[in-house]
Structures are given as C-alpha cells and as structure tokens.
PDB file of N, CA and C in Angstrom:
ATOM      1  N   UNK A   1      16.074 -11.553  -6.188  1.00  0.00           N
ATOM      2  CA  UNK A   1      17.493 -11.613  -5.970  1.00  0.00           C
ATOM      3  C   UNK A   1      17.942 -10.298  -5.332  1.00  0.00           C
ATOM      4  N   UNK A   2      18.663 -10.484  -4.122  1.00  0.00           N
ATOM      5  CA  UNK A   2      19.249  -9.388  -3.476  1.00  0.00           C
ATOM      6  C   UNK A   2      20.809  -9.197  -3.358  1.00  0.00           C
ATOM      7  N   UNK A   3      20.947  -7.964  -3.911  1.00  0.00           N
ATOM      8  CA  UNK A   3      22.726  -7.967  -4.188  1.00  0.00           C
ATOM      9  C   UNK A   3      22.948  -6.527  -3.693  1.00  0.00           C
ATOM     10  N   UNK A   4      24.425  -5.990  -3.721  1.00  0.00           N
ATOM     11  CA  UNK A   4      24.801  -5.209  -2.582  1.00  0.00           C
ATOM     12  C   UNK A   4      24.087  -3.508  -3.559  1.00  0.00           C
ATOM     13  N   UNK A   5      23.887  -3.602  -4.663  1.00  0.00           N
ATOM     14  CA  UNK A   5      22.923  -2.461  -5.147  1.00  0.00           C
ATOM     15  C   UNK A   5      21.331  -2.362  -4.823  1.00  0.00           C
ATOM     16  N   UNK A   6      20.513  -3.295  -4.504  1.00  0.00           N
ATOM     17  CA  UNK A   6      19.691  -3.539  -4.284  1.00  0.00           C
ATOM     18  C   UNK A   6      18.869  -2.363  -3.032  1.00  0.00           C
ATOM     19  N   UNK A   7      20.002  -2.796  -2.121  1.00  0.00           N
ATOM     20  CA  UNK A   7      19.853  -1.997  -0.883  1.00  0.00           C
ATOM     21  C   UNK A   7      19.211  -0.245  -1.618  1.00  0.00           C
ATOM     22  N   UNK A   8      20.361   0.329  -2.739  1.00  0.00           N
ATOM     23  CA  UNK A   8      20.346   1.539  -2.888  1.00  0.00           C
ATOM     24  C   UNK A   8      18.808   1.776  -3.545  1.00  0.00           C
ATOM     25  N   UNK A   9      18.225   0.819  -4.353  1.00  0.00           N
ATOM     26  CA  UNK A   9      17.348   0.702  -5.229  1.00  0.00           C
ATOM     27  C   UNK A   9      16.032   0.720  -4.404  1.00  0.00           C
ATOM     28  N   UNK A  10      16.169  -0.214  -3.662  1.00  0.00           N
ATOM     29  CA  UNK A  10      15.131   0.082  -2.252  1.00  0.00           C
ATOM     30  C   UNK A  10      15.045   1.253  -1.657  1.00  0.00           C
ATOM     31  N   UNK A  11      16.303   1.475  -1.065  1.00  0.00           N
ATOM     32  CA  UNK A  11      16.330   3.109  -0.178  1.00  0.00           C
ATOM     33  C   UNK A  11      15.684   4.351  -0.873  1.00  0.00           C
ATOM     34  N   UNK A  12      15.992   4.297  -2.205  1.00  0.00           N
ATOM     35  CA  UNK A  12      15.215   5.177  -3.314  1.00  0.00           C
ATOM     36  C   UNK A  12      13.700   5.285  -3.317  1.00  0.00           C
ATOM     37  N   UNK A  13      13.231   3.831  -3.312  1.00  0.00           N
ATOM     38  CA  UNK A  13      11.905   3.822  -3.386  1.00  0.00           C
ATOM     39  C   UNK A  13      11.129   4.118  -2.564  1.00  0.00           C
ATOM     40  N   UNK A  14      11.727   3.733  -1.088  1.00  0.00           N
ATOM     41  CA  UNK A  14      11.308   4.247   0.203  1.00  0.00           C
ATOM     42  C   UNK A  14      10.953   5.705   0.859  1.00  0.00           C
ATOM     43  N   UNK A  15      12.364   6.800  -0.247  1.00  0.00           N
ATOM     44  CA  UNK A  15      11.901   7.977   0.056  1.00  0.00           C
ATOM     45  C   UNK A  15      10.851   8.734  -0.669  1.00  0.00           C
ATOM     46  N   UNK A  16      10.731   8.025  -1.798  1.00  0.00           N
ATOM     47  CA  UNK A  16       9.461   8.547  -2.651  1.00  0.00           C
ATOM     48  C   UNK A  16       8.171   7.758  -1.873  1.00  0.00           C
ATOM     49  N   UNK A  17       8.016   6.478  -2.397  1.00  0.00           N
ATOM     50  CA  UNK A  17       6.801   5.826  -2.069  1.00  0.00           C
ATOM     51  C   UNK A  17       6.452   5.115  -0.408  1.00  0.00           C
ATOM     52  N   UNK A  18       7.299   5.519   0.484  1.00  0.00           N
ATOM     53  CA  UNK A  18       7.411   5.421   2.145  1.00  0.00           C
ATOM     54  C   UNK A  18       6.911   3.927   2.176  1.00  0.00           C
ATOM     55  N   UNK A  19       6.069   3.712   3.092  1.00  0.00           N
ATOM     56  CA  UNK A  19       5.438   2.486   3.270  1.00  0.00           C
ATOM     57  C   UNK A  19       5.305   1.572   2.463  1.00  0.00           C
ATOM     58  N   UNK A  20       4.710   1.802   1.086  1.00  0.00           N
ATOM     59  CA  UNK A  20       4.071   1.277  -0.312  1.00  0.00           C
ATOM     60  C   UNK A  20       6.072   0.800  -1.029  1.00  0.00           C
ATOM     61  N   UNK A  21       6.609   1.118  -0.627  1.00  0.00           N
ATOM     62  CA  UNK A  21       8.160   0.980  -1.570  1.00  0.00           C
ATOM     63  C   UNK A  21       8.262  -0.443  -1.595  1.00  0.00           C
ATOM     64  N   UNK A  22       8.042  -1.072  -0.736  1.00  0.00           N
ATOM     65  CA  UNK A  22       8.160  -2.619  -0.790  1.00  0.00           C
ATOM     66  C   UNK A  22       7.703  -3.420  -1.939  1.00  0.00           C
ATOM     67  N   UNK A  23       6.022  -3.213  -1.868  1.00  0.00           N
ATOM     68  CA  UNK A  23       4.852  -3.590  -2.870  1.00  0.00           C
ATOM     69  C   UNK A  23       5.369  -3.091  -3.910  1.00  0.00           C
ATOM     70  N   UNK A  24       5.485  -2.014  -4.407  1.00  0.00           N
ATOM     71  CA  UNK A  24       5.782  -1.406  -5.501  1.00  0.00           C
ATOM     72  C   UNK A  24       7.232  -2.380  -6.112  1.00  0.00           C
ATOM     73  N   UNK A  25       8.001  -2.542  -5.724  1.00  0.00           N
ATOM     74  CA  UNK A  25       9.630  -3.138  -5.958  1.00  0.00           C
ATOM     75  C   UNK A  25       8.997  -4.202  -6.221  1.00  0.00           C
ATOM     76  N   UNK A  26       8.373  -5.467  -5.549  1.00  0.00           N
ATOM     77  CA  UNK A  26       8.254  -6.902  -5.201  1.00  0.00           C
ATOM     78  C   UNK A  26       6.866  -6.890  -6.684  1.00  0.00           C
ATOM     79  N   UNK A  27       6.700  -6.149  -7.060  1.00  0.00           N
ATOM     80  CA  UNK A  27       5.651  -5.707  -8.588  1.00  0.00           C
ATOM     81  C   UNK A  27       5.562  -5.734  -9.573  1.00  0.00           C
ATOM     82  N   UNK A  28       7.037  -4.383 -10.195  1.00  0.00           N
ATOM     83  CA  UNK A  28       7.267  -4.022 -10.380  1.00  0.00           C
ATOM     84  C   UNK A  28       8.010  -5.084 -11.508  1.00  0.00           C
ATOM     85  N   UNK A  29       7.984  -5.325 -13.251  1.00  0.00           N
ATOM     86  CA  UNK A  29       8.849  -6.249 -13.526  1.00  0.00           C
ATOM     87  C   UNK A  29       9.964  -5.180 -14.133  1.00  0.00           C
ATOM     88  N   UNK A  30       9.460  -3.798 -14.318  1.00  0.00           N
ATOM     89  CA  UNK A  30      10.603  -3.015 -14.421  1.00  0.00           C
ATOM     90  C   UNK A  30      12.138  -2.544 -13.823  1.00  0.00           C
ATOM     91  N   UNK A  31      11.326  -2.348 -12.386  1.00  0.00           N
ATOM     92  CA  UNK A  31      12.592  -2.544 -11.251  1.00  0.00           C
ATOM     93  C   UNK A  31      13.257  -4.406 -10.730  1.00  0.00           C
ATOM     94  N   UNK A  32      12.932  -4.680 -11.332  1.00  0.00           N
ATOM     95  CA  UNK A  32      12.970  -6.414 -10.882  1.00  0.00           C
ATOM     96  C   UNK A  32      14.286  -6.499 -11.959  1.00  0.00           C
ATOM     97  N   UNK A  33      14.084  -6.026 -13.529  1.00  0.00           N
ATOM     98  CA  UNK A  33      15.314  -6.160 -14.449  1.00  0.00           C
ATOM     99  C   UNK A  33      15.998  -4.959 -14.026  1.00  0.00           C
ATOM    100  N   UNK A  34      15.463  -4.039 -13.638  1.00  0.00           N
ATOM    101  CA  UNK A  34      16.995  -2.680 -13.243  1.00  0.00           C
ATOM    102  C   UNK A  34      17.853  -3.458 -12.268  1.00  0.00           C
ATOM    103  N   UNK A  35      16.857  -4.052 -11.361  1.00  0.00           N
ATOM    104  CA  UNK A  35      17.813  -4.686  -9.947  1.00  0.00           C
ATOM    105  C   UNK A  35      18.648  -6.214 -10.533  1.00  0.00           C
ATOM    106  N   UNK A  36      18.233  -6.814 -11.110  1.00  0.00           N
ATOM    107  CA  UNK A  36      19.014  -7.662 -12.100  1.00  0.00           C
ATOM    108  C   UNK A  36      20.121  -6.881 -13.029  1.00  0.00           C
ATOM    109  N   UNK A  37      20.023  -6.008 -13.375  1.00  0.00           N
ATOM    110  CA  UNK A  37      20.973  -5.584 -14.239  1.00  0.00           C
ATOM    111  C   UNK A  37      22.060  -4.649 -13.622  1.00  0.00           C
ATOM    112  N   UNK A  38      21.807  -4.520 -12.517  1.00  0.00           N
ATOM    113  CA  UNK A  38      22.808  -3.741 -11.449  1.00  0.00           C
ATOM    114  C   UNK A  38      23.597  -3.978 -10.494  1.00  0.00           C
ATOM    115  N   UNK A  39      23.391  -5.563 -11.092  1.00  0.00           N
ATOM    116  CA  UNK A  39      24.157  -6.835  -9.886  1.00  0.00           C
ATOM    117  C   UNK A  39      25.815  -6.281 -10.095  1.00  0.00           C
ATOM    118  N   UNK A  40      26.318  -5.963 -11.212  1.00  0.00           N
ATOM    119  CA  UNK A  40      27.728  -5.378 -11.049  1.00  0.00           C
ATOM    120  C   UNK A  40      28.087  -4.156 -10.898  1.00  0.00           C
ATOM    121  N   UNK A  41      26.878  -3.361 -10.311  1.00  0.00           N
ATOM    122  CA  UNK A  41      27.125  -1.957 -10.186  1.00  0.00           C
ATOM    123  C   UNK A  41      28.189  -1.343  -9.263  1.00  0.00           C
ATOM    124  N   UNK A  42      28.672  -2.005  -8.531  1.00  0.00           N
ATOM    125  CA  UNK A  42      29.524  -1.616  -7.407  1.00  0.00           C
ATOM    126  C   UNK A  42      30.854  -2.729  -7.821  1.00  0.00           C
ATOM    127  N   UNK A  43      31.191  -3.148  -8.899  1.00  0.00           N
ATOM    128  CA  UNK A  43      32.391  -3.706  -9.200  1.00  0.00           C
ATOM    129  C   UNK A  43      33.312  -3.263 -10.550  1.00  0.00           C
ATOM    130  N   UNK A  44      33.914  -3.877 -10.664  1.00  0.00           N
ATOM    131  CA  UNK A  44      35.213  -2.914 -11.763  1.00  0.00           C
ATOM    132  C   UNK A  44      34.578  -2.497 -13.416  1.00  0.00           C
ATOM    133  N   UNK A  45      34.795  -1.639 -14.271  1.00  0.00           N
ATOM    134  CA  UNK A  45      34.566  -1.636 -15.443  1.00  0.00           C
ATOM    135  C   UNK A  45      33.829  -2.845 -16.302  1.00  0.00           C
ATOM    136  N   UNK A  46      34.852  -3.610 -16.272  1.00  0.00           N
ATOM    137  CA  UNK A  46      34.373  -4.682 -17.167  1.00  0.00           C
ATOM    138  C   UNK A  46      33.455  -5.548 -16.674  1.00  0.00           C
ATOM    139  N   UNK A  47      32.658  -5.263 -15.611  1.00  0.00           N
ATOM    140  CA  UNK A  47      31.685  -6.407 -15.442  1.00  0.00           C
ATOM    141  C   UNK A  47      30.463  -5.829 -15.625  1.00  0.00           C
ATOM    142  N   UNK A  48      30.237  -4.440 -16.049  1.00  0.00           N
ATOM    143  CA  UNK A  48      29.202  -3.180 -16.372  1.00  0.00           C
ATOM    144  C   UNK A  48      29.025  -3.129 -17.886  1.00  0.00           C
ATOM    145  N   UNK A  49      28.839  -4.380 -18.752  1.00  0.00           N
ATOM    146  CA  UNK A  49      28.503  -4.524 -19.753  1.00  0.00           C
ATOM    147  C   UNK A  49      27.508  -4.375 -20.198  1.00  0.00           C
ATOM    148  N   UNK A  50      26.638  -4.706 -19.490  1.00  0.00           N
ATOM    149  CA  UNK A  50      24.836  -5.060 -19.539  1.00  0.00           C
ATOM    150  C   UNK A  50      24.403  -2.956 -19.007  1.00  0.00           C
ATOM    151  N   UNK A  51      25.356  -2.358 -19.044  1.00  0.00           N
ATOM    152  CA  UNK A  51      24.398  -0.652 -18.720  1.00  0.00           C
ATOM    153  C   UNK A  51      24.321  -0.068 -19.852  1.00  0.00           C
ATOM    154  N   UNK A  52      24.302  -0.369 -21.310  1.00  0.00           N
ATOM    155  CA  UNK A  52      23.629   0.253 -21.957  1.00  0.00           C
ATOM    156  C   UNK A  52      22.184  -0.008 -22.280  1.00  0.00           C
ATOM    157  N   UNK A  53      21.870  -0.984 -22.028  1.00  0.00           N
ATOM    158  CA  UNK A  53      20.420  -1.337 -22.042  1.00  0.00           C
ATOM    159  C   UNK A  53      19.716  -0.640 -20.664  1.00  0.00           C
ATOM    160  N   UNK A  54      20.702   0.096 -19.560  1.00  0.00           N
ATOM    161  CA  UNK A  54      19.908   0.354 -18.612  1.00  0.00           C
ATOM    162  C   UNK A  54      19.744   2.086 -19.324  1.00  0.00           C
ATOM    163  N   UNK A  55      20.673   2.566 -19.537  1.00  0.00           N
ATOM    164  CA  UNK A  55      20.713   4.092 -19.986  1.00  0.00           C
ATOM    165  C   UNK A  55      19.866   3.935 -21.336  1.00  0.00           C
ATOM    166  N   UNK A  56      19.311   3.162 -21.679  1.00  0.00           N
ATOM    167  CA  UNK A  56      18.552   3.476 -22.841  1.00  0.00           C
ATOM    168  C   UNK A  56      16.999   3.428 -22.535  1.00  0.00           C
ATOM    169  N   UNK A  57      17.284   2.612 -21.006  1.00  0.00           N
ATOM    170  CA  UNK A  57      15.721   2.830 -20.486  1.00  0.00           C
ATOM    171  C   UNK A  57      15.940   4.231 -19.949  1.00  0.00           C
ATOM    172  N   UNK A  58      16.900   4.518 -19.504  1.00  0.00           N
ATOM    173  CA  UNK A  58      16.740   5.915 -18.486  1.00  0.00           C
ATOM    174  C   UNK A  58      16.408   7.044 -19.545  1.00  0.00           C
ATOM    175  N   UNK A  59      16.802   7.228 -21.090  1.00  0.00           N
ATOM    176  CA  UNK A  59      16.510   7.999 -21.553  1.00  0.00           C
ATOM    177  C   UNK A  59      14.811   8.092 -22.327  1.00  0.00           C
ATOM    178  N   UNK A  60      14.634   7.024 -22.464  1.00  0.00           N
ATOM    179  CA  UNK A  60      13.272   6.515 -22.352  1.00  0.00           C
ATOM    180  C   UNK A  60      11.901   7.171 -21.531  1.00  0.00           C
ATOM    181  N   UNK A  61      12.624   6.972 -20.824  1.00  0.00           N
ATOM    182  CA  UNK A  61      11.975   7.513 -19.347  1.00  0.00           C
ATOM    183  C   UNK A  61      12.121   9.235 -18.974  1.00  0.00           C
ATOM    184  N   UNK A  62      13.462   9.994 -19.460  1.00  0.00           N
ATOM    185  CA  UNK A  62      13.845  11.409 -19.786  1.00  0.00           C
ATOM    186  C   UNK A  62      12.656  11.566 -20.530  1.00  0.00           C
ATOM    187  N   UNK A  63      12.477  11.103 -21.483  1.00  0.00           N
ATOM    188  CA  UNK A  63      12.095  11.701 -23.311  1.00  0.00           C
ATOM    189  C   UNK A  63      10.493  11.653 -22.394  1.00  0.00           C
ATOM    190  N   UNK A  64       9.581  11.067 -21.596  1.00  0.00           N
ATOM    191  CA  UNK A  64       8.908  10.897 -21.031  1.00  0.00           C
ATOM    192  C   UNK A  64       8.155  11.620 -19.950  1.00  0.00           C
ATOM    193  N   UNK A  65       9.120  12.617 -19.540  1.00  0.00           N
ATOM    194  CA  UNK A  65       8.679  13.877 -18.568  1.00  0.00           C
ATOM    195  C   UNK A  65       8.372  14.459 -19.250  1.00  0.00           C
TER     196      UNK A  65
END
C-alpha cells in the first residue's frame, strides 16, 4: 500500500541503503507496518491514533544502539 508518507519512508531508505532501498522496504515486515501505520501521518490530530505503538517501537529501537 502506497500513501502520501510512503514516498518519505522510501526517500529515507534510499539515502542509507541506495540501490538495495527497494528490496529492503518490499521485505521488510517491519517497515511494511511503519508504512501502514503512517497512512495518517500528514493529516489532522485525530486521525494519529495508532502513533503510540509507533514511538514505542522507536524507543525500542533507541534502547538498542
């Protein structure tokens, strides 16, 4: 599923992993639910219900470096 965050999620991957960003995304079942869960990222408050389950991966992932 491709939605207007998607683009940003890609562009990200592209500057780290260049060529390979595609494979990696289309893989990936981690980025597959970030990009599912970011379908309202670019719309008003209340449709950004579903981002605490994303910030709890992101700290996840902090606690992890």
């Amino acid at each position: 599923m491709e939605h207007s965050f998607t683009k940003n999620i890609k562009e990200i991957l592209k500057n780290i992993f260049a060529d390979k960003s595609e494979a990696i995304f289309e893989k990936s079942l981690l980025l597959q639910y970030i990009n599912l869960k970011t379908k309202s990222a670019n719309k008003g408050s209340k449709s950004r219900a579903n981002f605490a389950n994303l910030y709890a991966i992101y700290v996840i992932i902090d606690i992890l470096e």
